[in-house]
C-alpha atoms as a PDB file:
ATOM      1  CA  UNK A   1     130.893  87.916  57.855  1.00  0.00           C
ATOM      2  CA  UNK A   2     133.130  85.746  60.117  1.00  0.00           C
ATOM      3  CA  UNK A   3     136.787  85.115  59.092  1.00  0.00           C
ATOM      4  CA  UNK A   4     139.052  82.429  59.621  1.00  0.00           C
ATOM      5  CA  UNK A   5     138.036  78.867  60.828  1.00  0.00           C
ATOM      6  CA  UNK A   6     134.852  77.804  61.120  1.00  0.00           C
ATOM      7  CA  UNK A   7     133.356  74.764  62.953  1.00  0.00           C
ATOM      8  CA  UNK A   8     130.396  73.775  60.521  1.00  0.00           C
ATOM      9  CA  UNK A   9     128.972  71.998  63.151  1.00  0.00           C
ATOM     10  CA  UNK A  10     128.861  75.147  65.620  1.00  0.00           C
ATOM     11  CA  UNK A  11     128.240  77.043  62.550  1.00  0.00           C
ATOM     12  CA  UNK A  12     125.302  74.861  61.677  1.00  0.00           C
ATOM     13  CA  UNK A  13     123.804  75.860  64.985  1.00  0.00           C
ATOM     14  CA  UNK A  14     124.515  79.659  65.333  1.00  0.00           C
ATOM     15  CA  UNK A  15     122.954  79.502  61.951  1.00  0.00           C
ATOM     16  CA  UNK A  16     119.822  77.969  62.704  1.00  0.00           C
ATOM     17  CA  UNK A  17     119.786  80.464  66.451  1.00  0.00           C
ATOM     18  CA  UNK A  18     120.112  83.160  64.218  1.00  0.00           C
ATOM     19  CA  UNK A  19     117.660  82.281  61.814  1.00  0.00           C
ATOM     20  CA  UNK A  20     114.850  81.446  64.404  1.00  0.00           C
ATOM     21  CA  UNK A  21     115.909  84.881  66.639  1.00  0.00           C
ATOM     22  CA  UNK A  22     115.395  86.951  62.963  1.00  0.00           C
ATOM     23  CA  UNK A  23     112.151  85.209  62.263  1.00  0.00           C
ATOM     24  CA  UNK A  24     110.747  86.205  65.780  1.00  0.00           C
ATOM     25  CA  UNK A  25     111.595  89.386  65.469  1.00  0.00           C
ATOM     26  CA  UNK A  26     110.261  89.753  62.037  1.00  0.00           C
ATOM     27  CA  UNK A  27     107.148  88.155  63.564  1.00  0.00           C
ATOM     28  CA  UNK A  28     106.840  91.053  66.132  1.00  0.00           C
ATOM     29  CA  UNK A  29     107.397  93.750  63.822  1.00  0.00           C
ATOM     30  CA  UNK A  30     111.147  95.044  65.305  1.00  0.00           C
ATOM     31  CA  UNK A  31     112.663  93.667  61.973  1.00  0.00           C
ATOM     32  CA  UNK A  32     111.221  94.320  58.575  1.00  0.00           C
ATOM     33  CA  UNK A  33     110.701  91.227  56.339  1.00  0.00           C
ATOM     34  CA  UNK A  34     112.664  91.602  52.948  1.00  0.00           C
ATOM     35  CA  UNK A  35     110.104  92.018  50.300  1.00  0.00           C
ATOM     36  CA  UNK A  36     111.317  88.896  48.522  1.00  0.00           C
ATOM     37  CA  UNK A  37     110.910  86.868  51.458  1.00  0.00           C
ATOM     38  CA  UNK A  38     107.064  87.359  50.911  1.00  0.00           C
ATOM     39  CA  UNK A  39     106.598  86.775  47.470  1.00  0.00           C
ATOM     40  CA  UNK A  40     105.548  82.706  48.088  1.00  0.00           C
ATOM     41  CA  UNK A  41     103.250  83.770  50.780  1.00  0.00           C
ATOM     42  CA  UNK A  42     101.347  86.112  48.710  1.00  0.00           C
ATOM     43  CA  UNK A  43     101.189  83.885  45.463  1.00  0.00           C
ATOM     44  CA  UNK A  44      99.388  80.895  47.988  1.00  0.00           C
ATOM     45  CA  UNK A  45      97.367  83.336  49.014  1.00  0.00           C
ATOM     46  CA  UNK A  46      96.477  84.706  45.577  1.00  0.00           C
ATOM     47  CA  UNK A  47      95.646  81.282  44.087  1.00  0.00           C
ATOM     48  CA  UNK A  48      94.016  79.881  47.598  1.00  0.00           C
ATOM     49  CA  UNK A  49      91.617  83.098  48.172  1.00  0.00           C
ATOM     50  CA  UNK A  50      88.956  84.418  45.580  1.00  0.00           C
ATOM     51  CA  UNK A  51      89.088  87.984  43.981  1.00  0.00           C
ATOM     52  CA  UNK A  52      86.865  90.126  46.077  1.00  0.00           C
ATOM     53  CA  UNK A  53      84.851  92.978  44.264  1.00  0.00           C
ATOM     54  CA  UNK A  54      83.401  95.802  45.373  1.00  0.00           C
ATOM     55  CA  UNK A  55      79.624  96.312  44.514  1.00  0.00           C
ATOM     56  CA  UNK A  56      78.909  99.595  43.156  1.00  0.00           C
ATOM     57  CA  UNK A  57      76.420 101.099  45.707  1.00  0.00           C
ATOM     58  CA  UNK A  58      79.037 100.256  48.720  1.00  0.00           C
ATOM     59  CA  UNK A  59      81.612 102.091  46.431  1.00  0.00           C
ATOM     60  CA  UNK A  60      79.235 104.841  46.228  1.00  0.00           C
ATOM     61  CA  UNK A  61      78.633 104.951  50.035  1.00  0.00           C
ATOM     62  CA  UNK A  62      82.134 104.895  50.568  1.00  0.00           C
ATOM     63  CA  UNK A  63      82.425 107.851  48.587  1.00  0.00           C
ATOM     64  CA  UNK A  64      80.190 109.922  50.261  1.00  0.00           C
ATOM     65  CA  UNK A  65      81.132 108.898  53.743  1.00  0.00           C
ATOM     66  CA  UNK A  66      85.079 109.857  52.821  1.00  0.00           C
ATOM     67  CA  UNK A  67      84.093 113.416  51.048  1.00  0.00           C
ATOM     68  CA  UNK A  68      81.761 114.215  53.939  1.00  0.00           C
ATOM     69  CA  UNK A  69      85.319 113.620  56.333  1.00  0.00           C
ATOM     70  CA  UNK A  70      87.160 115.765  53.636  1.00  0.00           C
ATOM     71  CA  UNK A  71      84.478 118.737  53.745  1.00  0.00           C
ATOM     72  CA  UNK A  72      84.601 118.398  57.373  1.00  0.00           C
ATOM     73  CA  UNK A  73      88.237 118.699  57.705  1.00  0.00           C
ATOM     74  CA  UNK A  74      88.715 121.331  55.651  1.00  0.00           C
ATOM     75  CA  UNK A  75      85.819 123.169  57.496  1.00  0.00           C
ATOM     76  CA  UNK A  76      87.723 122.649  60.615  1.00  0.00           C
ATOM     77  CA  UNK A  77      85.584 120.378  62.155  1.00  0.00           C
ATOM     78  CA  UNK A  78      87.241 118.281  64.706  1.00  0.00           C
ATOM     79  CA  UNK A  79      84.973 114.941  65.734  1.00  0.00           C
ATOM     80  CA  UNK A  80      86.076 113.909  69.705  1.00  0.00           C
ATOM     81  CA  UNK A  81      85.474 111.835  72.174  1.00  0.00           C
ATOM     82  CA  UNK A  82      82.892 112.958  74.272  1.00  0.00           C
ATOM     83  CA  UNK A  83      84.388 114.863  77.789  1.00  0.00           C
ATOM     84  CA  UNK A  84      82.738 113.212  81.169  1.00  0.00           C
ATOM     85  CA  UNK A  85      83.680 116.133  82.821  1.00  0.00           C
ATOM     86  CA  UNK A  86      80.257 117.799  83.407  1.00  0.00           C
ATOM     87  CA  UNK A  87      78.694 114.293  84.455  1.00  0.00           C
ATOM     88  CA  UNK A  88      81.983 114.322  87.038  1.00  0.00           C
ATOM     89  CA  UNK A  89      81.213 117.518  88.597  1.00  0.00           C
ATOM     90  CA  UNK A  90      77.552 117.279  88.973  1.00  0.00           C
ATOM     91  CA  UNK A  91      77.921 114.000  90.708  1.00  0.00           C
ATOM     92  CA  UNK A  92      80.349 115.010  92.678  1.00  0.00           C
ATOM     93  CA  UNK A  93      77.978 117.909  94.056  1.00  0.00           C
ATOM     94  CA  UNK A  94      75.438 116.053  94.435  1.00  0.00           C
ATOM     95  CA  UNK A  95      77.107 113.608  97.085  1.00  0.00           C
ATOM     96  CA  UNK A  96      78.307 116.935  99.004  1.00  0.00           C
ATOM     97  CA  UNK A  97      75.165 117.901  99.017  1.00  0.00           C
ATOM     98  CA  UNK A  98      73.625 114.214  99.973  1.00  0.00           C
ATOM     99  CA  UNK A  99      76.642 113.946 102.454  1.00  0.00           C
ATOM    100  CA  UNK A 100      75.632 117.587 103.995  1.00  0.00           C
ATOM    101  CA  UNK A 101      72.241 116.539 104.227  1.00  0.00           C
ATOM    102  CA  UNK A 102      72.930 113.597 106.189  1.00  0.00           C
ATOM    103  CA  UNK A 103      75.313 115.474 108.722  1.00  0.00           C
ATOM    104  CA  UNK A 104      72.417 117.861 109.000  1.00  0.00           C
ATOM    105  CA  UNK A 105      69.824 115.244 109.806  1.00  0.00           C
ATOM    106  CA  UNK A 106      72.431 113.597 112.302  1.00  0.00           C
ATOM    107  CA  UNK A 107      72.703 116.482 113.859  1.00  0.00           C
ATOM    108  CA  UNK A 108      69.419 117.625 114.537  1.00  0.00           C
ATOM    109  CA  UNK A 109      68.376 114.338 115.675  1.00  0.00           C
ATOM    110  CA  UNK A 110      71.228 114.355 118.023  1.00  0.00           C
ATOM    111  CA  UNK A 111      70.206 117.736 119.229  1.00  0.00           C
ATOM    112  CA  UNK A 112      66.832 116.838 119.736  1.00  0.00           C
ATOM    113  CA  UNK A 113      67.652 113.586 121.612  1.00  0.00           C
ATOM    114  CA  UNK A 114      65.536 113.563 125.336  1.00  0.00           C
ATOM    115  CA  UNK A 115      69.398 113.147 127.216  1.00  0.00           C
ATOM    116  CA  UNK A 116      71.358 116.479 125.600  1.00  0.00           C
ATOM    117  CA  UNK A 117      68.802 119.145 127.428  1.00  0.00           C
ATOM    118  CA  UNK A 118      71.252 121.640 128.139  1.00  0.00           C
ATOM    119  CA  UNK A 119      70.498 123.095 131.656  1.00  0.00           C
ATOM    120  CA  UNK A 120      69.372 127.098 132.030  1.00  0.00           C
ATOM    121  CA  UNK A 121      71.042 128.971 134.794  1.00  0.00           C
END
């Protein structure tokens, strides 16, 4: 690593930086944790939580569920998020048509008003 003289004291420190700045990234995912590193983690967690199993029916549910994906893949089914695209347009036309409307009605009325009588030569 480094060669030559060493401060331990300013060693001691750069150590420790390094140390935290390796666990933060580990923590975020940008540096992969040695597999070693988790071994007393997962034997805590192994004597701490209970053995969780299965019941058969949700098994069997489970097993229906992934070979009706399977059948459906290989089918060529495709499952997607519903488009808004037809509920876009229609509103869309509908405020033309509201906004038309409106201009119409303005319009007459305006024409129609007793003070707009054009005058016949």
């Amino acid at each position: 690593m480094i060669v030559g003289k060493i401060d331990k004291k300013k060693c001691g420190r750069l150590g420790a930086l390094l140390g935290r700045a390796r666990r933060n990234l580990e923590s975020i995912g940008v540096v992969a944790v040695p597999p070693h590193a988790l071994d007393p983690l997962e034997d805590a967690m192994g004597s701490a939580l209970p053995h969780i199993h299965p019941t058969d029916t949700f098994r069997q549910a489970l097993a229906e569920n992934l070979s009706l994906v399977a059948h459906g893949q290989k089918a060529g089914l495709e499952i997607e998020r519903p488009r808004h695209l037809r509920e876009g347009i229609i509103l869309g036309v509908s405020a033309g048509l509201i906004a038309a409307a409106i201009a119409g009605l303005i319009l007459l009325l305006h024409s129609r008003a007793p003070g707009n009588e054009q005058a016949s030569d």
